[in-house]
Protein backbone atom coordinates (compact mmCIF):
# COMPACT_ATOMS: atom_id res chain seq x y z
CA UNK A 1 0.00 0.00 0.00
CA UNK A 2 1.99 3.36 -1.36
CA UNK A 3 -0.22 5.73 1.32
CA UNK A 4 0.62 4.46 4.19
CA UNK A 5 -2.61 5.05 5.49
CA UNK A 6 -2.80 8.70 5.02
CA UNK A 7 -6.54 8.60 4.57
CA UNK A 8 -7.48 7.00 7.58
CA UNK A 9 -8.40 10.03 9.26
CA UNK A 10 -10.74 11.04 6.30
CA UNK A 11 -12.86 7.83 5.96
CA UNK A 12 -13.19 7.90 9.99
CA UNK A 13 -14.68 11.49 9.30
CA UNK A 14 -16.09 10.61 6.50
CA UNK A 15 -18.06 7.40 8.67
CA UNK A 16 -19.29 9.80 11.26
CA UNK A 17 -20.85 11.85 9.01
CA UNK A 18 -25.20 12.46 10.14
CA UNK A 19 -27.13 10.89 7.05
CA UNK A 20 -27.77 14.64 6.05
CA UNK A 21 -24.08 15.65 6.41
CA UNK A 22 -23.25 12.81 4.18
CA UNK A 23 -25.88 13.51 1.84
CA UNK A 24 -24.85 17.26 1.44
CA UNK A 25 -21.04 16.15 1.35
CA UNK A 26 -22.06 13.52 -1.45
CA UNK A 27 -24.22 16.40 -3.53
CA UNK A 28 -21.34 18.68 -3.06
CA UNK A 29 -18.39 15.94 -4.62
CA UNK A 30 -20.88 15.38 -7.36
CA UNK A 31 -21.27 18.77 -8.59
CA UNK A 32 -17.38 19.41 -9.05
């Protein structure tokens, strides 16, 4: 694995996330 877990921190964040957090985050990444 070449990131050394780097982006553990993220999908922890990422997993706490309220269902309308990740919703809004998810709307947001799609519309880039």
């Amino acid at each position: 694995l070449w990131h050394g877990g780097e982006a553990d921190a993220s999908k922890t964040s990422f997993s706490l996330l309220s269902h309308p957090e990740h919703t809004a985050l998810l709307h947001f990444l799609k519309a880039l």
